[in-house]
N, C-alpha and C. Protein backbone atom coordinates (compact mmCIF):
# COMPACT_ATOMS: atom_id res chain seq x y z
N UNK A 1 0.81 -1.16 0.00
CA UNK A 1 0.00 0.00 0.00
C UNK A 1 0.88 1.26 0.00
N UNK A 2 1.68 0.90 0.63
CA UNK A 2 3.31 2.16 0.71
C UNK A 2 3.23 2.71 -0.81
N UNK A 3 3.97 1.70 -1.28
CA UNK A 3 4.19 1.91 -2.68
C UNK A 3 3.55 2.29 -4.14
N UNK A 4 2.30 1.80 -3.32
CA UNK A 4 0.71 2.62 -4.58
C UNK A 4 0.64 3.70 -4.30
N UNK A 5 1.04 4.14 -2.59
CA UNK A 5 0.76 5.87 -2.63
C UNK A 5 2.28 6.75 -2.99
N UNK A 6 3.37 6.47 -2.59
CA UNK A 6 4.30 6.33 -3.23
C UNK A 6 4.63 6.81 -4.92
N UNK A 7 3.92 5.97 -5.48
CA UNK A 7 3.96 6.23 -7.02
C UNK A 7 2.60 6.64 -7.80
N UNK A 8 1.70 6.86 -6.72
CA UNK A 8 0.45 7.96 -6.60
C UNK A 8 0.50 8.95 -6.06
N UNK A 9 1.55 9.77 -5.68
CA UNK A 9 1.59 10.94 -4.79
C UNK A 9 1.40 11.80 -5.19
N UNK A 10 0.84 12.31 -6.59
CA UNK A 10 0.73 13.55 -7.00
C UNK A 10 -0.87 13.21 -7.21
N UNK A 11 -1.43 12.34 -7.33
CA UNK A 11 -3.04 11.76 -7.14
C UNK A 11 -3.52 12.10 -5.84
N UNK A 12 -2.55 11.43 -4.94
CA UNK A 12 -3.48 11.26 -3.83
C UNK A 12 -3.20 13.01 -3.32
N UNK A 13 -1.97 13.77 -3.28
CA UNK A 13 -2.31 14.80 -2.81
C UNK A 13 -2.96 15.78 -3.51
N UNK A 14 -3.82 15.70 -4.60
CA UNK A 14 -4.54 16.59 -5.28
C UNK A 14 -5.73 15.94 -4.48
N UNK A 15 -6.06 14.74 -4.32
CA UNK A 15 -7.23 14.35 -3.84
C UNK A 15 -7.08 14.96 -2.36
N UNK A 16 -6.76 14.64 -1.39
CA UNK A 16 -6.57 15.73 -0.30
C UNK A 16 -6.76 17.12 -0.12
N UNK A 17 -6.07 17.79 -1.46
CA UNK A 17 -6.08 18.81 -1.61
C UNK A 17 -7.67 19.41 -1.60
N UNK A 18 -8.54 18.18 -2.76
CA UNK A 18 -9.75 18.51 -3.24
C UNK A 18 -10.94 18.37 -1.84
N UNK A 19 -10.14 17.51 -1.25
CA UNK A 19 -11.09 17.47 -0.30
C UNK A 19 -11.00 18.37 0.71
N UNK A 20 -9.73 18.96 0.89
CA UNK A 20 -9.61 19.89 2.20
C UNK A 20 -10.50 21.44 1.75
N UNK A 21 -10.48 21.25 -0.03
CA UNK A 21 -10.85 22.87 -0.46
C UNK A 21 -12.31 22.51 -0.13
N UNK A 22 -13.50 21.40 -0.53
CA UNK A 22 -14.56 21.32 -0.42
C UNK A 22 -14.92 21.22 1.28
N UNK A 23 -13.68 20.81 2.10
CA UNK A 23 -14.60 20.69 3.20
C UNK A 23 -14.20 22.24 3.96
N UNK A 24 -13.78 23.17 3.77
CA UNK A 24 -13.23 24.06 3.94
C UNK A 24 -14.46 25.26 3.72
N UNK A 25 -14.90 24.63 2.23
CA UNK A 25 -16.13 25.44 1.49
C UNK A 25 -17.14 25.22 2.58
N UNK A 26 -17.34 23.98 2.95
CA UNK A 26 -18.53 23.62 3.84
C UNK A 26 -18.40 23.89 4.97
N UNK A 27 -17.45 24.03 5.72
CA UNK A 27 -16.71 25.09 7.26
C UNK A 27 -17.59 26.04 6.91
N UNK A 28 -17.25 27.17 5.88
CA UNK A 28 -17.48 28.63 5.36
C UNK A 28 -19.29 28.33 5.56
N UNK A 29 -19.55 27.34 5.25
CA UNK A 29 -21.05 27.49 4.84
C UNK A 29 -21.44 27.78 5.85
N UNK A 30 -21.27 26.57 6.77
CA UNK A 30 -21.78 25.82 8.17
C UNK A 30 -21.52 27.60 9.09
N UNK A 31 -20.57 27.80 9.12
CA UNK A 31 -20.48 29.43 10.11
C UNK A 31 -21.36 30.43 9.61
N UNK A 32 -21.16 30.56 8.34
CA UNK A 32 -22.31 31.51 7.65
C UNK A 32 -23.49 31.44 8.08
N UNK A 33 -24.08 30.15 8.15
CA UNK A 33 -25.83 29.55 8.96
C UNK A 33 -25.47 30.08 9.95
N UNK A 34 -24.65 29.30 10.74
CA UNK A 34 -24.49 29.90 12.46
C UNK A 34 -24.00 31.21 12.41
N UNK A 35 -23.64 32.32 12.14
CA UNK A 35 -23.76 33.56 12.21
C UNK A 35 -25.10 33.86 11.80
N UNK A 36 -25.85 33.75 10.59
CA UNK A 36 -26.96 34.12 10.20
C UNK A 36 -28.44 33.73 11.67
N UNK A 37 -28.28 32.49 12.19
CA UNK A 37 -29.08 32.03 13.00
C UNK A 37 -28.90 33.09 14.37
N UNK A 38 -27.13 33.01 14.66
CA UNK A 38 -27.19 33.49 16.00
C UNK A 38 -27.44 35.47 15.78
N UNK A 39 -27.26 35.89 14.39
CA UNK A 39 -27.83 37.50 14.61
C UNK A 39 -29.45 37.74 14.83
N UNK A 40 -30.15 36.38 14.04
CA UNK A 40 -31.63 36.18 13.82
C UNK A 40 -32.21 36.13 16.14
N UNK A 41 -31.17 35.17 16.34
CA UNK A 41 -30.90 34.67 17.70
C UNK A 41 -31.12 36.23 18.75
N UNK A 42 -29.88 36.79 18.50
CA UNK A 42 -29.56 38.03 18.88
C UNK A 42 -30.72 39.02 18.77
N UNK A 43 -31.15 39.46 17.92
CA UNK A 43 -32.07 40.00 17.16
C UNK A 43 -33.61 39.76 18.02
N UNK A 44 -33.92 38.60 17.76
CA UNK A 44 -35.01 38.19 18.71
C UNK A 44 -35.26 38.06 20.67
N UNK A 45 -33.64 38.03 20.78
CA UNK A 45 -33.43 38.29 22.30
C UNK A 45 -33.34 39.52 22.83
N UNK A 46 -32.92 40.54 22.10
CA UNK A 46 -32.32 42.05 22.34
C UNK A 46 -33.99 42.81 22.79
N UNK A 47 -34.30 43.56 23.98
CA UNK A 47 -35.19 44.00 24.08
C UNK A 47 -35.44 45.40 22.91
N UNK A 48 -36.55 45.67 22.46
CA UNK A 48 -36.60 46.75 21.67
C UNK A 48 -38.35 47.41 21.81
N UNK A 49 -38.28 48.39 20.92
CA UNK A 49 -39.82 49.03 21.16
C UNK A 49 -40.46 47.92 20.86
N UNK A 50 -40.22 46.86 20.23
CA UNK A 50 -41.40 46.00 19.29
C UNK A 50 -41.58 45.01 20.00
N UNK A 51 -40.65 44.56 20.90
CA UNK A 51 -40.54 42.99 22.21
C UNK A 51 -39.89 43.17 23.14
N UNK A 52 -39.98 42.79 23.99
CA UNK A 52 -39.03 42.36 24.97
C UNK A 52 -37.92 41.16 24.71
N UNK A 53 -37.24 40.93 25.43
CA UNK A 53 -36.29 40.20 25.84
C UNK A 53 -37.50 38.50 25.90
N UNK A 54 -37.05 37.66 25.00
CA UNK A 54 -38.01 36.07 25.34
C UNK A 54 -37.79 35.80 26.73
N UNK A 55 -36.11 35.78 27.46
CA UNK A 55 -36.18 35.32 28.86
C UNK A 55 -36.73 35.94 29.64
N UNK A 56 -36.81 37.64 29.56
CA UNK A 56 -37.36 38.05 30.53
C UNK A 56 -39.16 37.89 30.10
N UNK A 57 -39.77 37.72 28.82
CA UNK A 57 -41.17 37.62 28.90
C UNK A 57 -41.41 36.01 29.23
N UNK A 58 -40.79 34.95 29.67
CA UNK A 58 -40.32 33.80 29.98
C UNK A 58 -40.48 33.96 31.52
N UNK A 59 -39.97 34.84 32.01
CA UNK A 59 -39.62 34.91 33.66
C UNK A 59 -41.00 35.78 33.72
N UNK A 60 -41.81 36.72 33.12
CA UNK A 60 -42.61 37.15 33.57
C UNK A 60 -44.05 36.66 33.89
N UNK A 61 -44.06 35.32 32.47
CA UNK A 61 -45.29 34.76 32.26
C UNK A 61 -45.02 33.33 33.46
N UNK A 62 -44.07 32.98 33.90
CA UNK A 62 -44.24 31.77 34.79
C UNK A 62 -44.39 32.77 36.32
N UNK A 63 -44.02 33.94 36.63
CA UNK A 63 -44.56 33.99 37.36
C UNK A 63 -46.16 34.66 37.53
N UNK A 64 -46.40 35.37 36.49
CA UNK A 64 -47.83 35.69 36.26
C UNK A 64 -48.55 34.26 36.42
N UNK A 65 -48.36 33.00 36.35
CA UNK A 65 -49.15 31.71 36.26
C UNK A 65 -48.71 31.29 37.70
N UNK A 66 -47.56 31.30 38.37
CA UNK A 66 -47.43 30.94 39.99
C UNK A 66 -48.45 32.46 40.69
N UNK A 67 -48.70 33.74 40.34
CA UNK A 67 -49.96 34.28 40.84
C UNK A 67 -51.44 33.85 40.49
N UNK A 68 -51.45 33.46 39.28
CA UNK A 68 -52.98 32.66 38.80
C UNK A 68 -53.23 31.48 39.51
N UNK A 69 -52.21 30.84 40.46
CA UNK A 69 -52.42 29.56 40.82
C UNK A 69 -52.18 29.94 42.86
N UNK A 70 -51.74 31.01 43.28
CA UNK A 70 -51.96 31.52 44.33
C UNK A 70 -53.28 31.43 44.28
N UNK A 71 -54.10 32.68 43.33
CA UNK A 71 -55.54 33.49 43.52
C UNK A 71 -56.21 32.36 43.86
N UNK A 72 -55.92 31.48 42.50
CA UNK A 72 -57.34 29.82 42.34
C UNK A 72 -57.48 29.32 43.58
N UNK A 73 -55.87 28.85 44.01
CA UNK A 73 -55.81 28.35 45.28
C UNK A 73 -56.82 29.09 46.49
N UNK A 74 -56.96 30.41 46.52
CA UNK A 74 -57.57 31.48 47.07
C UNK A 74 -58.99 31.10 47.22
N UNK A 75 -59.39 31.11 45.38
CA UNK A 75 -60.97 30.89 45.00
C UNK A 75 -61.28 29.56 45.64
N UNK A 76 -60.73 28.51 45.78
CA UNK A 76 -60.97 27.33 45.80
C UNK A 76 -61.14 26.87 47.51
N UNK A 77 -60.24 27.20 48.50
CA UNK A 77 -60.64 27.96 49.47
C UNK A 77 -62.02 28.63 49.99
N UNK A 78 -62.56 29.48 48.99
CA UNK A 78 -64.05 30.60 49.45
C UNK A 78 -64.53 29.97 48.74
N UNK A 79 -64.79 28.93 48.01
CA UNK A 79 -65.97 27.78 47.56
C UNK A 79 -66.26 26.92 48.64
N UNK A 80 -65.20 26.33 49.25
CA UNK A 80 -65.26 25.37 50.25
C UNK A 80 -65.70 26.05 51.27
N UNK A 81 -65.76 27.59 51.55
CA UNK A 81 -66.29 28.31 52.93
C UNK A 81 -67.94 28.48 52.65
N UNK A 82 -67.50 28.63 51.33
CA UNK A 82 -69.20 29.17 50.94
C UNK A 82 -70.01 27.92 51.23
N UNK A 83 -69.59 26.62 50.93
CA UNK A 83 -70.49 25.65 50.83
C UNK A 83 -70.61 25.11 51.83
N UNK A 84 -69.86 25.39 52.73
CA UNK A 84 -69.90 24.93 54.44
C UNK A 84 -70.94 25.91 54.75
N UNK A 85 -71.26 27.30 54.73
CA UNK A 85 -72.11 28.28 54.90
C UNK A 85 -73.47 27.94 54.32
N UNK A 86 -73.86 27.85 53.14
CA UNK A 86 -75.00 27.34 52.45
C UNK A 86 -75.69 26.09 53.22
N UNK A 87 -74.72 25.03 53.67
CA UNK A 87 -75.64 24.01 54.37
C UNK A 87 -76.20 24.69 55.25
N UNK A 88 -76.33 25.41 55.81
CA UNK A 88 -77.03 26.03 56.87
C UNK A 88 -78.43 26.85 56.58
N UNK A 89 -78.32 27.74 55.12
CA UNK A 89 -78.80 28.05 54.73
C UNK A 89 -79.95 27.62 54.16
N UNK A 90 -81.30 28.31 53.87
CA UNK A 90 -82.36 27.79 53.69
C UNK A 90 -82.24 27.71 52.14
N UNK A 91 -82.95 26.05 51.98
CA UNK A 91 -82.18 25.43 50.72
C UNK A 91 -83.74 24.87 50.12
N UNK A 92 -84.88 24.70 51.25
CA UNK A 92 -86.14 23.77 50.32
C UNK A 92 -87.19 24.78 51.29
N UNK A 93 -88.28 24.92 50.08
CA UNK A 93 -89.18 25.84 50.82
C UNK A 93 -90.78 25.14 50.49
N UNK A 94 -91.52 24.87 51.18
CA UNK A 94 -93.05 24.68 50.55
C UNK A 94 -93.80 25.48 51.25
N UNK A 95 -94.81 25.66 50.04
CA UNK A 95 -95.73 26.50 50.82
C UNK A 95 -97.31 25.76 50.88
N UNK A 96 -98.06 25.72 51.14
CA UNK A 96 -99.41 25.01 51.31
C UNK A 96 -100.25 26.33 51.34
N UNK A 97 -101.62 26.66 50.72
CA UNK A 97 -102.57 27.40 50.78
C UNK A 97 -103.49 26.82 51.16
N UNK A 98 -104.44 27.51 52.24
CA UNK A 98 -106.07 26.99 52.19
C UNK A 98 -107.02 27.81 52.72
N UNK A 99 -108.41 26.84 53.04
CA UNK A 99 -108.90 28.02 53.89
C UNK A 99 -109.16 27.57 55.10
N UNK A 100 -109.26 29.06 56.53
CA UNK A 100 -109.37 28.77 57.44
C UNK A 100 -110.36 28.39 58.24
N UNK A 101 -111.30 28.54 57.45
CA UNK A 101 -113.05 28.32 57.19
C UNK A 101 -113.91 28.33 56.15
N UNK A 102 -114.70 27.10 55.98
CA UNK A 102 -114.85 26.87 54.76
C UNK A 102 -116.01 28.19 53.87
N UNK A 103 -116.33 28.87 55.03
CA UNK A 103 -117.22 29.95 54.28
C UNK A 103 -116.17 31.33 54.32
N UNK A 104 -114.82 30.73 54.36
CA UNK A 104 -114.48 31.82 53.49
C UNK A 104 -113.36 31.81 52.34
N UNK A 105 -113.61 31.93 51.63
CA UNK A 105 -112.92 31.31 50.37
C UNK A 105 -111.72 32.07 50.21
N UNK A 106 -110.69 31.62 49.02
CA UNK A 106 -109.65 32.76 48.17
C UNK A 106 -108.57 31.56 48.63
N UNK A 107 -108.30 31.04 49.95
CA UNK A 107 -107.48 30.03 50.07
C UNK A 107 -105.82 31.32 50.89
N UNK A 108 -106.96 31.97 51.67
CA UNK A 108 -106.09 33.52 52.55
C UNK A 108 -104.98 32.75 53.19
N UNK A 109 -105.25 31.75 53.70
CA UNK A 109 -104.18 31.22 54.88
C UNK A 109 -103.45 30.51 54.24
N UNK A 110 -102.16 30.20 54.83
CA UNK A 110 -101.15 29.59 54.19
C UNK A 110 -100.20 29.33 55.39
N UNK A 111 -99.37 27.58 54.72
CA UNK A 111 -98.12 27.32 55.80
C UNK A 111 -96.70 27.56 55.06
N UNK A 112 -96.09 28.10 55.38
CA UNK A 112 -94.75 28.10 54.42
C UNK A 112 -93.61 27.32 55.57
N UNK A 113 -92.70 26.01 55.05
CA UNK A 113 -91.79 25.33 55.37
C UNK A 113 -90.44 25.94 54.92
N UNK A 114 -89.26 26.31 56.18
CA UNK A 114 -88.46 27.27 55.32
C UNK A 114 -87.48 26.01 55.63
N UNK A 115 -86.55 25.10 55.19
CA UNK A 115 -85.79 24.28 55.49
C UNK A 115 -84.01 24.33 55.57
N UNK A 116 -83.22 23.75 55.94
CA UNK A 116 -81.87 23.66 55.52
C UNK A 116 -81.66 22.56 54.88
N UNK A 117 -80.56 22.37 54.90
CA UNK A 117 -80.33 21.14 54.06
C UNK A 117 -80.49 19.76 54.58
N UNK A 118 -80.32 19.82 56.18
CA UNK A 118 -80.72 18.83 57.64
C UNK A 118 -82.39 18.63 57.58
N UNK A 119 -82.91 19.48 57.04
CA UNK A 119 -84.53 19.76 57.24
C UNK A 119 -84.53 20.07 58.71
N UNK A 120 -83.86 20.90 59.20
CA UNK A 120 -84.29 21.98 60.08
C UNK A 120 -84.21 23.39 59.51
N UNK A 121 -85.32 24.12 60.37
CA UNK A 121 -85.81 25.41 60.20
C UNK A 121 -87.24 26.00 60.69
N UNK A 122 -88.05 26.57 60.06
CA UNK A 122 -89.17 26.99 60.83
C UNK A 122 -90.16 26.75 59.82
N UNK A 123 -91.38 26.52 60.28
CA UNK A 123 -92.60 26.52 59.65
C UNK A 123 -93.74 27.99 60.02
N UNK A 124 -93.93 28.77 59.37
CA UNK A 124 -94.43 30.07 59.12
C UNK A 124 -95.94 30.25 59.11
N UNK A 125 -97.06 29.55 59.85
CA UNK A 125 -98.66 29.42 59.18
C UNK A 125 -99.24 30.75 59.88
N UNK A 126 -99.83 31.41 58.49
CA UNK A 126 -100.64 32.50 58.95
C UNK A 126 -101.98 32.27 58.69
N UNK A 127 -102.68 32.83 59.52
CA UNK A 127 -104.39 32.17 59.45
C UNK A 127 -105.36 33.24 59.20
N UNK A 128 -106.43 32.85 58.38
CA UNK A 128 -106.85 34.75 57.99
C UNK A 128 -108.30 34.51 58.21
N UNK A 129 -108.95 34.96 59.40
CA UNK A 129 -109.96 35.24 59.81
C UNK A 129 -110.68 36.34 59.61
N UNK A 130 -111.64 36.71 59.64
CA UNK A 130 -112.65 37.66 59.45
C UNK A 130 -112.23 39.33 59.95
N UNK A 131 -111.79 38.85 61.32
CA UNK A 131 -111.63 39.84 62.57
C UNK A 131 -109.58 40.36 62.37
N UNK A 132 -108.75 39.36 61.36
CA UNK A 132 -107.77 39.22 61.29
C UNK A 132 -107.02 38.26 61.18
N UNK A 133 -105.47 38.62 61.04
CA UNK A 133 -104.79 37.73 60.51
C UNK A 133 -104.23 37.53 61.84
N UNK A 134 -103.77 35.74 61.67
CA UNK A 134 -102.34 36.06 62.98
C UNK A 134 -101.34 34.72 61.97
N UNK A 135 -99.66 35.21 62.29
CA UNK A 135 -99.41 34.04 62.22
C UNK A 135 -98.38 33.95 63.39
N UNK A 136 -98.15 32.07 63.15
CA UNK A 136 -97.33 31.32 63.90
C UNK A 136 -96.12 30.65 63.87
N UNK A 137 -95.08 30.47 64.19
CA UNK A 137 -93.70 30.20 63.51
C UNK A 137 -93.56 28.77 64.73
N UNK A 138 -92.92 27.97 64.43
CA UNK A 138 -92.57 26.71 65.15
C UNK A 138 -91.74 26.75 64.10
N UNK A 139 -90.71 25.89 65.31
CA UNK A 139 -88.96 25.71 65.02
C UNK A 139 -89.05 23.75 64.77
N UNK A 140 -88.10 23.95 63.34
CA UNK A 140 -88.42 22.61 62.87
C UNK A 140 -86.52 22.48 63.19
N UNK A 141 -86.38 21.11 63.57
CA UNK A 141 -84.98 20.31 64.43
C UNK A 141 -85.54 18.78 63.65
N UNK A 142 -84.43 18.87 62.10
CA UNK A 142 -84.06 17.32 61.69
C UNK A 142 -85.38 16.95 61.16
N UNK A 143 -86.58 17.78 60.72
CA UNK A 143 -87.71 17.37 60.50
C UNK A 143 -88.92 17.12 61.37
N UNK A 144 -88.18 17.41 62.92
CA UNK A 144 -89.33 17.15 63.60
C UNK A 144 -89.78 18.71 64.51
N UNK A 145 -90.58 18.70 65.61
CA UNK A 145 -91.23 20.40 65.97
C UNK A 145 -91.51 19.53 67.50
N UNK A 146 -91.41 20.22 68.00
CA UNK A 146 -91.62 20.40 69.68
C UNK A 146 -92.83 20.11 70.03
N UNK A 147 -93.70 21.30 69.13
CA UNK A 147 -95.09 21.36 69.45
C UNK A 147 -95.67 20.66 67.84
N UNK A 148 -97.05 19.85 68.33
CA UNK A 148 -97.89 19.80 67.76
C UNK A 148 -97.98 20.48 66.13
N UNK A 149 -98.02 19.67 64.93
CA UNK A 149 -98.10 20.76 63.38
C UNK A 149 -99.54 20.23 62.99
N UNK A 150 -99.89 21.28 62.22
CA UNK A 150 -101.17 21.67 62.19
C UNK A 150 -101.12 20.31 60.57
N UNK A 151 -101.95 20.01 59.87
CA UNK A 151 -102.31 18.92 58.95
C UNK A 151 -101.39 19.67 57.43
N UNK A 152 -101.97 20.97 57.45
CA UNK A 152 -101.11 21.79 56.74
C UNK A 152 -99.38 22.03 56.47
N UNK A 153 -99.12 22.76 57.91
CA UNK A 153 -98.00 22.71 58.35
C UNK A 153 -97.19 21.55 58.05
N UNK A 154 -97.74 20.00 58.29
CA UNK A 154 -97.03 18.81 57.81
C UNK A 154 -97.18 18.72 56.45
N UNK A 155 -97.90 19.33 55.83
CA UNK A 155 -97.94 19.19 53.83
C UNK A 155 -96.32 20.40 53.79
N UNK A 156 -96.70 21.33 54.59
CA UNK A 156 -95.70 22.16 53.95
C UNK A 156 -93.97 21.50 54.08
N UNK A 157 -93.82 21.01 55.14
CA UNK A 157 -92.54 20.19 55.10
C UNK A 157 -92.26 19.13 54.45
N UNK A 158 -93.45 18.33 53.81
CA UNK A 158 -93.28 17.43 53.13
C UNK A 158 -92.85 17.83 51.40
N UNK A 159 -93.35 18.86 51.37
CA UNK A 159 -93.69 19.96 50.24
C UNK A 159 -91.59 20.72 50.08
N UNK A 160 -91.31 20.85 51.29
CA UNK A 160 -90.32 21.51 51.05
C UNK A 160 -89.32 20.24 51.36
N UNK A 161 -89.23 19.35 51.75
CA UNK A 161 -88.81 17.85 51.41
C UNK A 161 -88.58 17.45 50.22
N UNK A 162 -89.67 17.42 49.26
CA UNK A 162 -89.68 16.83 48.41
C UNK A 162 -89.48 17.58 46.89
N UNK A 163 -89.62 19.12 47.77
CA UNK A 163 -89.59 20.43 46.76
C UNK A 163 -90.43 19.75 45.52
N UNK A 164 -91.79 19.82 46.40
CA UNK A 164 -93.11 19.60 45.41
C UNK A 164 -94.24 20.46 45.67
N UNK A 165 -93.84 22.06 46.22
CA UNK A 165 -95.02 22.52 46.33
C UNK A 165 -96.31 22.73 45.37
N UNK A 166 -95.54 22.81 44.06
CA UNK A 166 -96.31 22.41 42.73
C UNK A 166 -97.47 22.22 42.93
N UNK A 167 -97.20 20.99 43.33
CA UNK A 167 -98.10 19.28 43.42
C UNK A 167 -98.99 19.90 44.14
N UNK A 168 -98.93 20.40 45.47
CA UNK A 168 -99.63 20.78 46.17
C UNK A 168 -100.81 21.66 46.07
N UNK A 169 -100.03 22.58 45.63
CA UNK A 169 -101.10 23.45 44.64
C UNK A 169 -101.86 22.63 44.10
N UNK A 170 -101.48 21.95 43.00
CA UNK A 170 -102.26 20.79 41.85
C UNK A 170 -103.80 20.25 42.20
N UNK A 171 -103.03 19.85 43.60
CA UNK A 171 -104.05 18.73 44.25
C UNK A 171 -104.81 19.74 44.28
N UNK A 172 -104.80 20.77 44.86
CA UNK A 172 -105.86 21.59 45.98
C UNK A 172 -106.74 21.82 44.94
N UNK A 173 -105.97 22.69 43.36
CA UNK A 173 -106.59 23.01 42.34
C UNK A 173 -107.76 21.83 41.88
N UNK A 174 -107.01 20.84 41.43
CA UNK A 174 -108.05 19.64 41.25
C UNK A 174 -109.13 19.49 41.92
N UNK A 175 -108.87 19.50 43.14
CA UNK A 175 -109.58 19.21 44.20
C UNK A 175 -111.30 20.68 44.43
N UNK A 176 -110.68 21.63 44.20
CA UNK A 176 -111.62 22.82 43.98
C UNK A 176 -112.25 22.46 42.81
N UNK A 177 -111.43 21.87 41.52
CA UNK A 177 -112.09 21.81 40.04
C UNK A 177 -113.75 21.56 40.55
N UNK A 178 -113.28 20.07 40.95
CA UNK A 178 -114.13 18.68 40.99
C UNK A 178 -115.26 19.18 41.85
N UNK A 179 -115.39 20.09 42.86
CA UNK A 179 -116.12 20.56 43.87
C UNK A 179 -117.20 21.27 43.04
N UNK A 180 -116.61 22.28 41.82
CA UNK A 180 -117.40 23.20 41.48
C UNK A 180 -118.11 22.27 40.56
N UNK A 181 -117.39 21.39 40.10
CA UNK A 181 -118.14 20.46 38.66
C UNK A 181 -119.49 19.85 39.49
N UNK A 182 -119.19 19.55 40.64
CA UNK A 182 -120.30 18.53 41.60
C UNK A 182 -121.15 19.56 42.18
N UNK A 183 -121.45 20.62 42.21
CA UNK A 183 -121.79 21.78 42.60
C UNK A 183 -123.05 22.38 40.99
N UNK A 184 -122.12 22.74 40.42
CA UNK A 184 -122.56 22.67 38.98
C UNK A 184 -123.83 21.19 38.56
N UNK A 185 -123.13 20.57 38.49
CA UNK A 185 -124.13 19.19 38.21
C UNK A 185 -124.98 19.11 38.74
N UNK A 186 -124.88 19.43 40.37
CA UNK A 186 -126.31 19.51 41.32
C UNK A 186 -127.19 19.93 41.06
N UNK A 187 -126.77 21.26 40.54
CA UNK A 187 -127.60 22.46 40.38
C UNK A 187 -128.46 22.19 39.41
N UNK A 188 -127.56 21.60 37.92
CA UNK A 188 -128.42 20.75 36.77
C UNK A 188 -129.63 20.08 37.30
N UNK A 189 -129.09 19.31 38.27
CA UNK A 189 -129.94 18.17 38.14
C UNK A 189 -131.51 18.99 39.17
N UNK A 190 -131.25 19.66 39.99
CA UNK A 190 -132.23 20.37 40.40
C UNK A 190 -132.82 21.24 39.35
N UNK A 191 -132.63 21.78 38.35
CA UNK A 191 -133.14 22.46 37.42
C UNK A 191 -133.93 21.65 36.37
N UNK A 192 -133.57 20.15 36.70
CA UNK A 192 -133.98 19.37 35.24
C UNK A 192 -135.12 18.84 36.44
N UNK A 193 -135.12 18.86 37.50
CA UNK A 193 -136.51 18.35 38.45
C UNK A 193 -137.41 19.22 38.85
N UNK A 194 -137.18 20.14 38.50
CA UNK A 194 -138.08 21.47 38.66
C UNK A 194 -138.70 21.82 37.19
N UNK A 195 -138.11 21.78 36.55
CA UNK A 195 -138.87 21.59 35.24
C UNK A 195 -140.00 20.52 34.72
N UNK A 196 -139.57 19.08 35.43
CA UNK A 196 -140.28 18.41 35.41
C UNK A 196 -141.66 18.01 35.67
């Protein structure tokens, strides 16, 4: 192998030659990119009217997000206070209408059930008489009352239980329909025997 390069030596050092000029060319290139990249580099790091500095808008936005995650932490906190507060708070309500005598109509009196979330709270029945109104408040503990509840008063807790005062209404409504229809019909039928 000595001797092939030997009596190739004006080959092989042109080939050397050729290769040191092309890789030499490609040095030149390769720095040219990396100067071109690192002024582009430079350029984009240098604060100016048009940007800031990337590290420093880098350092500003992680800590703007360690304050967004203080506050939440904050919010998340006064949710958990609020909702400890709200159980307490009156959360189911029914109300029941009727009357306090049947000769007097409109359905004046009413029980209203004010509840928490325990179903304690107070039951509210005001009663509407001729001469006046009065009402009465009894303290409701877990669903149950100390004193005596009026037939009403127990619709209204069941009502705010079941948060169906709706219904309640419904019934009563129905319940009036059917009265006047049987009322009505009577009356027919006395009119069709008097005619007779």
């Amino acid at each position: 192998m000595l001797a092939f390069i030997e009596s190739n030596i004006v080959a092989v050092l042109a080939a050397v030659l050729i290769l040191t000029v092309i890789m030499t060319f490609a040095f030149l290139l390769a720095m040219l990119e990396v100067r071109r990249l690192k002024n582009k580099f430079d350029r984009f790091m240098r604060p100016n009217s048009k940007n800031h500095n990337l590290e420093l808008q880098l350092t500003e936005y992680l800590e703007e997000v360690r304050e967004i995650k203080a506050k939440n932490d904050g919010i998340f906190e006064d949710i958990e206070d609020i909702k400890r507060v709200l159980k307490t708070g009156i959360q189911k309500i029914g109300i029941v209408k009727y009357n306090t005598l049947e000769e007097i109509g409109g359905e004046l009196s009413y029980a209203i059930a004010l509840l928490d979330q325990n179903d304690s709270g107070i039951v509210l029945n005001s009663l509407y008489y001729r001469d006046g109104c009065y009402t009465y408040a009894k303290q409701i503990i877990a669903g149950d009352c100390l004193t005596p509840l009026s037939e009403e008063e127990q619709q209204a807790i069941v009502a705010a239980r079941d948060n169906s005062s709706n219904i309640v209404f419904k019934e009563r409504m129905m319940i009036k329909k059917r009265k006047r229809e049987l009322l009505r019909l009577k009356g027919t039928k006395k009119g069709v025997k008097e005619n007779v």
